[in-house]
Protein backbone atom coordinates (compact mmCIF):
# COMPACT_ATOMS: atom_id res chain seq x y z
CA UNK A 1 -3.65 39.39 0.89
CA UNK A 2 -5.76 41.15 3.67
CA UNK A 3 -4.78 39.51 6.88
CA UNK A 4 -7.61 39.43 9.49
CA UNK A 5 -5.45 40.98 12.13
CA UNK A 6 -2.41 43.43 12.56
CA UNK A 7 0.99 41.35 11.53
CA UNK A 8 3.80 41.25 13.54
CA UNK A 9 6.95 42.36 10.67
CA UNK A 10 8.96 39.52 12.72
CA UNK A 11 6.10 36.79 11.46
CA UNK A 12 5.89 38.37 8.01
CA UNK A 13 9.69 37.96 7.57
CA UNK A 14 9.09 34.37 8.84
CA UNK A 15 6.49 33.09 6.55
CA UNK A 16 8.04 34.83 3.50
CA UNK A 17 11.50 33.13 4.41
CA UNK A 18 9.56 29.66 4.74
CA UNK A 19 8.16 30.27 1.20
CA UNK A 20 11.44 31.53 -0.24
CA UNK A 21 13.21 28.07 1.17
CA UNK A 22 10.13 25.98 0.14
CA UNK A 23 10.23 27.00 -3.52
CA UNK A 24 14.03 26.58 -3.52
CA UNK A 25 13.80 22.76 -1.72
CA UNK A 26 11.01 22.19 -4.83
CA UNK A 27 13.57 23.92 -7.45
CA UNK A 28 16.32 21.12 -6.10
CA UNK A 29 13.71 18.57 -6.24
CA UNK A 30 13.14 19.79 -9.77
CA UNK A 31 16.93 20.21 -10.81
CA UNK A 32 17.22 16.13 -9.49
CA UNK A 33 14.32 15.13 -11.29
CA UNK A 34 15.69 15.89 -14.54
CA UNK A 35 18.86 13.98 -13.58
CA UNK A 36 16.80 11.11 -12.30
CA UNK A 37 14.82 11.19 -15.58
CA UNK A 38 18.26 10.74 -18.06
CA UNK A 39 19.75 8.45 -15.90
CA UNK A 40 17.29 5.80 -14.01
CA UNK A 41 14.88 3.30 -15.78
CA UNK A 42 12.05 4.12 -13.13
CA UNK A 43 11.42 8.22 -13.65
CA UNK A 44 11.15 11.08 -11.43
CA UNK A 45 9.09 12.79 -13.68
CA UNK A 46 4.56 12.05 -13.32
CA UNK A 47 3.71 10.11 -16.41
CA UNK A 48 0.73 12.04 -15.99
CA UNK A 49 2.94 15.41 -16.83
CA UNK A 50 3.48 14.03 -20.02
CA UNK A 51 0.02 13.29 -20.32
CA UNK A 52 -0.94 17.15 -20.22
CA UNK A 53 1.93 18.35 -21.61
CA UNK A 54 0.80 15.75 -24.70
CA UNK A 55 -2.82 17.50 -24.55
CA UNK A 56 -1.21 21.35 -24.41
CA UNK A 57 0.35 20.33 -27.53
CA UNK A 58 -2.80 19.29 -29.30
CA UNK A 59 -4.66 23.03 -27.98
CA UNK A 60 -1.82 24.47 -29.36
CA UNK A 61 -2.73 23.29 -33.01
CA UNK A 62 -6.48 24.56 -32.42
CA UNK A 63 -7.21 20.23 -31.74
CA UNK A 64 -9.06 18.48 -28.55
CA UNK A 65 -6.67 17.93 -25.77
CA UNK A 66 -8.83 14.78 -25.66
CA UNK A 67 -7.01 13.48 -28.72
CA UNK A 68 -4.32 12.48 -26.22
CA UNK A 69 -5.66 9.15 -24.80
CA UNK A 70 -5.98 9.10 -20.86
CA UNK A 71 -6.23 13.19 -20.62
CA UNK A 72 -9.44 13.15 -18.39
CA UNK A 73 -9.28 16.71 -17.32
CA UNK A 74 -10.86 19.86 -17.61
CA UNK A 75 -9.42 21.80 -21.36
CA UNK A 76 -8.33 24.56 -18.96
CA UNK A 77 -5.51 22.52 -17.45
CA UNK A 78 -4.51 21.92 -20.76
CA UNK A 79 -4.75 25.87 -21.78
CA UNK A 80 -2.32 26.42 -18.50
CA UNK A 81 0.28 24.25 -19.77
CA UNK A 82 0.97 25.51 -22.90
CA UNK A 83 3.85 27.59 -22.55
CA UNK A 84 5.16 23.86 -21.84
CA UNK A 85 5.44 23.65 -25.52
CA UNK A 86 6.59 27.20 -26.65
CA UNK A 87 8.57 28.19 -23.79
CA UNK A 88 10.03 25.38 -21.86
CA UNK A 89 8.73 21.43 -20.94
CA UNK A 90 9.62 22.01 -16.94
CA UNK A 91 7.41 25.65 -16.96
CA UNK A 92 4.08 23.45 -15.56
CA UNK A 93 6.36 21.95 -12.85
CA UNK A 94 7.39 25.40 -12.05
CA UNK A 95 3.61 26.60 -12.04
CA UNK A 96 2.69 23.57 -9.98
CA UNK A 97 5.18 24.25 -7.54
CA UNK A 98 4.34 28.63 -7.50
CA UNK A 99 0.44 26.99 -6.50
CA UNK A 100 2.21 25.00 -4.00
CA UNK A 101 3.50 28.01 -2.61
CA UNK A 102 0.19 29.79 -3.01
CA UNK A 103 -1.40 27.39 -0.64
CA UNK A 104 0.90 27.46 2.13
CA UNK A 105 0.40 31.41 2.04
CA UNK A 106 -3.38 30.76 1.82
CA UNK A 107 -3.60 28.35 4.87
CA UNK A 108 -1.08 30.94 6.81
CA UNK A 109 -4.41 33.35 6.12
CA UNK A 110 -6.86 31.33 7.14
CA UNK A 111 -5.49 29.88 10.13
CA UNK A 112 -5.78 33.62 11.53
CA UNK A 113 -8.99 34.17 9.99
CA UNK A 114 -10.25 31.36 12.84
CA UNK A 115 -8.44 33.57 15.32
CA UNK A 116 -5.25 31.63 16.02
CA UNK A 117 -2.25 33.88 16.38
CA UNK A 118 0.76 34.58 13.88
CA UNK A 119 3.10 32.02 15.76
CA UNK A 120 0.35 28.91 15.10
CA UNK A 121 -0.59 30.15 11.66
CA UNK A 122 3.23 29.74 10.41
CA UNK A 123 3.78 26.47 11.83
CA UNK A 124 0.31 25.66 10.30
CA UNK A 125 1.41 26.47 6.88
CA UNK A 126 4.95 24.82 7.42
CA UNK A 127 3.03 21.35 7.88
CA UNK A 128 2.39 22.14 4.00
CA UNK A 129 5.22 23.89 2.78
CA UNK A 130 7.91 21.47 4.11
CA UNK A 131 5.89 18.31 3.52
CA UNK A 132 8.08 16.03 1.68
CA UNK A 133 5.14 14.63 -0.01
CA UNK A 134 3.38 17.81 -0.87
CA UNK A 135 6.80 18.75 -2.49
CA UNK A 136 7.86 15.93 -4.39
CA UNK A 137 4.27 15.39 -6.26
CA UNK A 138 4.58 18.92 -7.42
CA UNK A 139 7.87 18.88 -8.36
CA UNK A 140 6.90 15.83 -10.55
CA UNK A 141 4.07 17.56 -12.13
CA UNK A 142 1.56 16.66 -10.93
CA UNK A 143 -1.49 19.25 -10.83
CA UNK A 144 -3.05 18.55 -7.63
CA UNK A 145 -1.70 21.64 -5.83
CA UNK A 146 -4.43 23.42 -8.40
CA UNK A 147 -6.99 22.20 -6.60
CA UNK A 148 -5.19 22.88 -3.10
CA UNK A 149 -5.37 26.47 -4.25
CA UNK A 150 -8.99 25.96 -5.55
CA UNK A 151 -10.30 24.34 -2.11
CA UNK A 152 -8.24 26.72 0.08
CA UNK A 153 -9.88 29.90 -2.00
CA UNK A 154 -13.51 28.87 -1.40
CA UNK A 155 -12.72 28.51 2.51
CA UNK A 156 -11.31 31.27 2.86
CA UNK A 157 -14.20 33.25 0.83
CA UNK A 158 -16.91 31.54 3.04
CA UNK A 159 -15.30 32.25 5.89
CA UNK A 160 -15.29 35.89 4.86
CA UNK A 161 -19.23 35.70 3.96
CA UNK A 162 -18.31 36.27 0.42
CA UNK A 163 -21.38 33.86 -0.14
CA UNK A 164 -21.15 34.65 -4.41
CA UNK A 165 -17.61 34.52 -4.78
CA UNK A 166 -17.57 31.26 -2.47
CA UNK A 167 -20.07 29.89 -4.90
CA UNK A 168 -18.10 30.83 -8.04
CA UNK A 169 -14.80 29.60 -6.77
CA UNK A 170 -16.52 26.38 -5.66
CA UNK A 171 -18.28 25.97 -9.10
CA UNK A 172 -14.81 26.37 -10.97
CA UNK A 173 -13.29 23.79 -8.15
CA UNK A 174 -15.83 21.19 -9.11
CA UNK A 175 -14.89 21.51 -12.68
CA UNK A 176 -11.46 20.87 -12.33
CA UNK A 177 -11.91 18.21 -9.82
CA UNK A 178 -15.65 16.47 -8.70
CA UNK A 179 -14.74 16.10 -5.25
CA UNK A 180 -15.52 19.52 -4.09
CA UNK A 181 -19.03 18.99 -5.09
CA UNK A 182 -19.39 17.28 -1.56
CA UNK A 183 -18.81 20.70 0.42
CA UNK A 184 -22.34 21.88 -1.21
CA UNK A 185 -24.62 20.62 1.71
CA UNK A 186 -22.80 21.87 4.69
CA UNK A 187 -22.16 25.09 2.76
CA UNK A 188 -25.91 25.52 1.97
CA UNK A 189 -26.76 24.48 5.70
CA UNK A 190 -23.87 27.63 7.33
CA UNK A 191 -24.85 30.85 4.98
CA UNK A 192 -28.33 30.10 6.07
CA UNK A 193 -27.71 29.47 9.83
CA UNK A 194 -28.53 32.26 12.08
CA UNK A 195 -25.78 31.36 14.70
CA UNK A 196 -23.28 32.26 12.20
CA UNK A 197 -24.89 34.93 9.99
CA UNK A 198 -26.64 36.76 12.36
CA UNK A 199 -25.89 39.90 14.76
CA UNK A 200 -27.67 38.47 17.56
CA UNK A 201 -26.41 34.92 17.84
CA UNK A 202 -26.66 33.88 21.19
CA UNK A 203 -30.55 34.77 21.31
CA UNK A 204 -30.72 32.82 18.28
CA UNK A 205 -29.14 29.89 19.16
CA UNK A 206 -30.87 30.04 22.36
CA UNK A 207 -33.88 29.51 20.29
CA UNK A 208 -32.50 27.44 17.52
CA UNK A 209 -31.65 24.55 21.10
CA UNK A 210 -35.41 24.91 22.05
CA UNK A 211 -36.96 24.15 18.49
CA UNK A 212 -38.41 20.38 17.70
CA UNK A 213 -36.77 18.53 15.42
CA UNK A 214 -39.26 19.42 12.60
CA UNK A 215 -38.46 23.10 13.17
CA UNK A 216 -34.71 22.52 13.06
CA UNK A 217 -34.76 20.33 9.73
CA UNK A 218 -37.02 23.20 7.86
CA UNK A 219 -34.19 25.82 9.42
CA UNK A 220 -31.77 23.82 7.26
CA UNK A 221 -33.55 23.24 4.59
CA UNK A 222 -35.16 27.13 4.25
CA UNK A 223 -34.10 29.06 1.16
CA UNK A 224 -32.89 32.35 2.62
CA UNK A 225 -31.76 34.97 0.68
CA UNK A 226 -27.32 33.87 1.40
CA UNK A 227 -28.77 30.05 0.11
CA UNK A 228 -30.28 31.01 -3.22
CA UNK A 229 -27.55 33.00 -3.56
CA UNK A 230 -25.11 30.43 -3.13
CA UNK A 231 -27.23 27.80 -5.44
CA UNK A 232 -27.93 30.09 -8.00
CA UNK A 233 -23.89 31.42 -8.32
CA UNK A 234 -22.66 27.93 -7.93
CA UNK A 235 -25.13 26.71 -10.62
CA UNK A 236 -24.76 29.53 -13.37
CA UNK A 237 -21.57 29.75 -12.96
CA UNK A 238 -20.61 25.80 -13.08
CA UNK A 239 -23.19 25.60 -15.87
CA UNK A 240 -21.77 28.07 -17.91
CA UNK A 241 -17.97 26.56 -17.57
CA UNK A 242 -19.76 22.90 -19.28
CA UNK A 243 -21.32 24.42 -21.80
CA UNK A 244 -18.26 26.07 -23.04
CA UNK A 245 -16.41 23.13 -23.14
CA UNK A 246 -18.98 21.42 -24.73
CA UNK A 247 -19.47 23.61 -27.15
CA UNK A 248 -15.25 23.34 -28.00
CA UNK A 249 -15.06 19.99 -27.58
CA UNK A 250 -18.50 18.11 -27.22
CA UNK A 251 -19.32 14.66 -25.84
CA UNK A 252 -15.39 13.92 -25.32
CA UNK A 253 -15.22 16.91 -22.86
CA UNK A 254 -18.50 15.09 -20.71
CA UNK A 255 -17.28 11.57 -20.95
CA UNK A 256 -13.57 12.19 -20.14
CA UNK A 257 -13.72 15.25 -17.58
CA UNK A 258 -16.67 13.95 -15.96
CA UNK A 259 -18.58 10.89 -16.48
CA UNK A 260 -15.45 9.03 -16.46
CA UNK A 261 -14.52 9.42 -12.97
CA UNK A 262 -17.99 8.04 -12.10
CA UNK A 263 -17.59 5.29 -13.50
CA UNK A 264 -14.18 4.85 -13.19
CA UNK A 265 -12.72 0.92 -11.91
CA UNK A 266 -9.43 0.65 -11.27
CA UNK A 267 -9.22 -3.06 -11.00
CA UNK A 268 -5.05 -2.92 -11.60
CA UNK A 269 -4.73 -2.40 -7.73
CA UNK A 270 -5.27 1.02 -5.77
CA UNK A 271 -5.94 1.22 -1.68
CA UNK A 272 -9.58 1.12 -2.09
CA UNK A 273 -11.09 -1.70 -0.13
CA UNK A 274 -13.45 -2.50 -3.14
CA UNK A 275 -10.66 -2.99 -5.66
CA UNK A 276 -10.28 -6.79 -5.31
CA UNK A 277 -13.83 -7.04 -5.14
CA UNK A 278 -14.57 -5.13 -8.71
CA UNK A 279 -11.28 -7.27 -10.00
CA UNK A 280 -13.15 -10.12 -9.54
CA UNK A 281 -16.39 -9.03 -11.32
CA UNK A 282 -15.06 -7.00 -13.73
CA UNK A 283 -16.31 -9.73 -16.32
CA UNK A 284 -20.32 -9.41 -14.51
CA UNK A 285 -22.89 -8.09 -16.17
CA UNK A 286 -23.88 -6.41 -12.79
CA UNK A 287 -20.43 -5.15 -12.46
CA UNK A 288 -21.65 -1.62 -13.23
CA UNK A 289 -24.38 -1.77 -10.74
CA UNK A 290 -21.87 -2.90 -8.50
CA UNK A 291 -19.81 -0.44 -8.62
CA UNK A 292 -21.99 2.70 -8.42
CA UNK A 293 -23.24 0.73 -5.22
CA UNK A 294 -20.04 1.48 -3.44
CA UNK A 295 -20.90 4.90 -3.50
CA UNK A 296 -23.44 4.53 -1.15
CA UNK A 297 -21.27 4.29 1.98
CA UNK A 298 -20.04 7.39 0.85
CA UNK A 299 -23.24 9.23 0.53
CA UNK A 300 -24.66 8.55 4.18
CA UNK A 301 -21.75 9.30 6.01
CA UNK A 302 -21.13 12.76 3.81
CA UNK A 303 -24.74 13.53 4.68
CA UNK A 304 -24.05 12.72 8.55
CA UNK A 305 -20.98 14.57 8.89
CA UNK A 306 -22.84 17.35 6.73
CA UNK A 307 -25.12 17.84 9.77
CA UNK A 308 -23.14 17.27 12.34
CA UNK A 309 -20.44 19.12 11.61
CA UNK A 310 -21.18 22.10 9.31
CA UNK A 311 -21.44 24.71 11.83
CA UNK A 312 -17.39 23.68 12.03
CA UNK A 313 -16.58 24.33 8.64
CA UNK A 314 -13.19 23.88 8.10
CA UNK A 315 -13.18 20.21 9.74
CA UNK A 316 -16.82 19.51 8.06
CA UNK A 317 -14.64 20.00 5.01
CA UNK A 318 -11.50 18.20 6.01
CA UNK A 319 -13.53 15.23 7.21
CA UNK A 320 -15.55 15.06 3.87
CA UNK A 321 -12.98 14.82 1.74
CA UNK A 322 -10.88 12.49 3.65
CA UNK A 323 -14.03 10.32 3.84
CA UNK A 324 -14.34 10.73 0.74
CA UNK A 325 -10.60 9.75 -0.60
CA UNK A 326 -11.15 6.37 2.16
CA UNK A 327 -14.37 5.55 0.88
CA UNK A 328 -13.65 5.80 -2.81
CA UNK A 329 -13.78 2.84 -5.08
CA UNK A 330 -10.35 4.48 -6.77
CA UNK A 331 -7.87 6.00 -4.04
CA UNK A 332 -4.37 6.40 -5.11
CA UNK A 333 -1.32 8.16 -3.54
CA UNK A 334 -2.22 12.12 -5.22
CA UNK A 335 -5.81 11.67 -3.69
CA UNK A 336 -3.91 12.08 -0.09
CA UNK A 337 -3.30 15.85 -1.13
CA UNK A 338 -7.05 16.30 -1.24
CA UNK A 339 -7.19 16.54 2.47
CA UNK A 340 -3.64 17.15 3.72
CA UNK A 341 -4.22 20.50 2.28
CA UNK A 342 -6.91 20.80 4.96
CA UNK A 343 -5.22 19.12 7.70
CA UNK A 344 -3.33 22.13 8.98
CA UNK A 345 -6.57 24.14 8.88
CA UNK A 346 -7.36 21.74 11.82
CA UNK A 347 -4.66 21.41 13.47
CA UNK A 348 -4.50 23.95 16.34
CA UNK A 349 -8.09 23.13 17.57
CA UNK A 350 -7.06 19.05 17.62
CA UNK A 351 -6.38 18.61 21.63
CA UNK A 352 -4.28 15.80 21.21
CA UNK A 353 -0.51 14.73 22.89
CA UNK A 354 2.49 14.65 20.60
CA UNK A 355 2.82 11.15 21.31
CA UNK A 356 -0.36 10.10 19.85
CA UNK A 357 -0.02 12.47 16.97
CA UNK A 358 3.19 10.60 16.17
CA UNK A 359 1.60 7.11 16.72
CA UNK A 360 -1.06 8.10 14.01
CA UNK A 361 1.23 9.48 11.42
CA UNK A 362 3.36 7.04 12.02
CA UNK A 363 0.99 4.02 11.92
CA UNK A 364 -0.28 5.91 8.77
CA UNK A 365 2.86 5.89 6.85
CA UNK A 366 3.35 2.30 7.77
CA UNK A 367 -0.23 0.91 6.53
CA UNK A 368 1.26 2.83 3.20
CA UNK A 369 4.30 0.99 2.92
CA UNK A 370 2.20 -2.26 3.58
CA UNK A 371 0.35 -1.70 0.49
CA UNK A 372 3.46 -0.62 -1.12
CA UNK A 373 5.30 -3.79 -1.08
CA UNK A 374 2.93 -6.29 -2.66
CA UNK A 375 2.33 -3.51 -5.05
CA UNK A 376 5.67 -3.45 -6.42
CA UNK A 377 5.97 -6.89 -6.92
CA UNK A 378 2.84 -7.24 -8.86
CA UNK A 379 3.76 -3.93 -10.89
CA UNK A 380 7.62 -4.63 -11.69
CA UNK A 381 7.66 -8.38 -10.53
CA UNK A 382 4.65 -9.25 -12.41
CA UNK A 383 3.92 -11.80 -9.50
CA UNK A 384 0.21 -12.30 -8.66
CA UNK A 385 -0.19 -10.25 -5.37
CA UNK A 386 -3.96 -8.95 -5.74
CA UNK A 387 -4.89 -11.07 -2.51
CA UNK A 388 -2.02 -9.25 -0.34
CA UNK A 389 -2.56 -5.90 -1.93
CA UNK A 390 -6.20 -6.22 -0.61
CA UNK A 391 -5.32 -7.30 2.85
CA UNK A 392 -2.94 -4.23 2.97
CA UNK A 393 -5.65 -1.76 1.66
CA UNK A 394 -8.25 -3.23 4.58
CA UNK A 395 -5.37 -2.35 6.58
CA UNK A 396 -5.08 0.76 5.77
CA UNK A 397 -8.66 1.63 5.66
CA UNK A 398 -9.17 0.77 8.86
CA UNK A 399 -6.42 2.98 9.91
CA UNK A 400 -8.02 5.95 8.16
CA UNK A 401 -11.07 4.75 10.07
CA UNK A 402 -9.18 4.99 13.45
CA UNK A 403 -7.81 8.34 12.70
CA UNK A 404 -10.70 10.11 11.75
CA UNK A 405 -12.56 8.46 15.46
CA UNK A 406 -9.46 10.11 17.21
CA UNK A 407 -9.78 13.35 15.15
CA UNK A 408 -13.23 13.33 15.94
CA UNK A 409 -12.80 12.93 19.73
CA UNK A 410 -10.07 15.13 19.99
CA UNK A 411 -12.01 17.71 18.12
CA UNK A 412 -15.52 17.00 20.96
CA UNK A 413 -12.92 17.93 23.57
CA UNK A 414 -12.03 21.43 22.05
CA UNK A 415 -15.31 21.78 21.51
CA UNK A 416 -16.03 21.52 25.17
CA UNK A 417 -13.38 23.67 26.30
CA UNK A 418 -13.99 26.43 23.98
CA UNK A 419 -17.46 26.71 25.57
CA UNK A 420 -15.89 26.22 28.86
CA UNK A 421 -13.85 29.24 28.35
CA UNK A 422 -16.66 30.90 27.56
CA UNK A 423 -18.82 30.87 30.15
């Protein structure tokens, strides 16, 4: 990878040791997984690993992966893992755990891409690499760390001004996972900003702070020449991904990889704070209705932070998508991965004491275990918890809701002293 500034050979030693001892501590985890699966009722192994090891095994004998019930995923995932079933059933682990890998390298980048130096970018990336939960949900098989890889490609391609292949890495992001598909508006709003595209910024924001409010929203809204390029990638390129799927594997490819997930009620028990609420009308008629109405909290505050925020990419992004993930109808444990892989990104520029930090992660990991408890007693107890699983997920909404404020604050008062500075 091309580094956006000279490398000290001390640091490059240092973040290749941290990957060489990350990829072993996921090979252990690996190694005791299989021991754990032969020898323990509850497994260490993600029942959803079997679920696309399942659907590798029906592209392998030229049939749908959607013949395997519950494999709501893009066919490529499927294509990826098939050396699972003529090579070896632990290779996706091991490719899960290589794009683990692949992201701490890739937030290492771009952490020095924002101008930090070599020292901060390591420890930035070591927040990922040595992340117990980062490593154990790869080790088990799960896929997210794709999509870490994904996310963490189109950031670092905007921040380049590769405005095409941003768009084309974004498109093939939103068809492995929808989420992305919230990054469009503050991405369309920074290729066409002049502050940040232009050679002569400071006269141009000069202007852009004098400018009515009607001036400013046609600014954000004007198609310039980075903007239809960025639309028109994204949407060719996105467009041409469905129809080859549909063409392989018609209307199950749309209603499983897509449509599915917006619909989607998980009315078992997740940490949404709508969960209890769509248990109890899952029998409605309006239950439907009700549910795509819990998207709307979602859509106003993605468009507020889209505006606010999109000149600061890399948070716009981290805040979306942990908005997003706190917001959602369905938010289980894996969705966590969808911003921690952005939460180093942010990191250096949050001005906040290390005792606060720790109060946050730690009142974090404690609204978790809340949930946790009533959880297992409904799902191995079988004793009717719903009511205390909800009060736990408020709980830990609210959290969420308190530590994006404090992100937010801490981020106004970097803001302030960066311009400080540079006066």
């Amino acid at each position: 990878m091309t580094m956006a500034s000279p490398m000290n050979s001390t640091f490059i030693r240092n973040i290749r040791s941290c990957c060489i001892a990350a990829f072993a501590c996921r090979l252990l985890l690996m190694a005791y997984g299989e021991v754990q699966d032969q020898m323990m009722v509850v497994k260490y192994t993600d029942i959803d690993y079997h679920v696309f090891t399942d659907a590798a095994r029906y592209v392998t004998q030229n049939e749908s992966p959607y013949r395997r019930a519950t494999y709501r995923y893009t066919p490529l995932l499927a294509f990826m893992l098939t050396p699972n079933i003529w090579l070896a059933f632990p290779f996706g682990k091991l490719l899960f755990c290589l794009f683990d890998i692949a992201a701490g390298l890739l937030i290492y980048e771009i952490i020095l891409m924002q101008g930090y130096s070599e020292r901060t970018a390591v420890k930035g990336a070591l927040v990922w690499l040595f992340n117990p939960l980062t490593a154990t949900v790869s080790s088990r098989g799960n896929a997210e760390s794709v999509m870490a890889v994904l996310v963490l490609l189109v950031l670092r391609c905007l921040l380049k001004r590769q405005t095409r292949l941003c768009a084309l890495m974004l498109a093939l992001s939103v068809h492995f996972k929808i989420y992305p598909l919230t990054y469009c508006l503050p991405f369309y709003f920074l290729v066409g900003d002049s502050e940040v595209y232009s050679a002569d910024r400071r006269r141009k924001w000069r202007r852009w702070k004098q400018q009515n409010l009607l001036d400013k929203s046609i600014n954000l809204l004007w198609p310039t020449k980075d903007r239809l390029e960025l639309v028109a990638v994204f949407t060719l390129t996105f467009a041409a991904l469905t129809a080859a799927m549909y063409y392989w594997y018609g209307n199950d490819f749309l209603s499983e990889a897509y449509f599915y997930h917006l619909t989607r009620r998980d009315v078992r028990h997740n940490f949404s704070p709508f969960f209890y609420m769509l248990y109890l009308t899952s029998e409605w008629s309006a239950s439907f209705t009700l549910g795509l109405l819990t998207f709307v909290p979602q859509v106003i505050l993605l468009v507020a932070f889209s505006l606010r925020y999109y000149k600061d990419i890399t948070f716009c992004c981290f805040a979306h998508t942990f908005l997003f993930v706190t917001f959602n109808k369905v938010c289980t444990s894996q969705y966590f991965l969808w911003y921690l892989s952005l939460l180093p990104l942010i990191l250096p520029s949050t001005l906040m004491s290390v005792r606060e930090g720790i109060f946050l992660i730690a009142t974090w990991f404690t609204a978790q275990g809340l949930w946790l408890l009533p959880a297992y007693y409904l799902e191995f107890e079988g004793r009717d918890t719903f009511v205390f699983i909800w009060l736990a997920g408020l709980f830990f909404f609210f959290t969420n809701v308190y530590i994006l404020i404090r992100l937010m604050k801490t981020r106004e008062k970097h803001n302030v002293w960066k311009t400080l500075k540079h006066r």
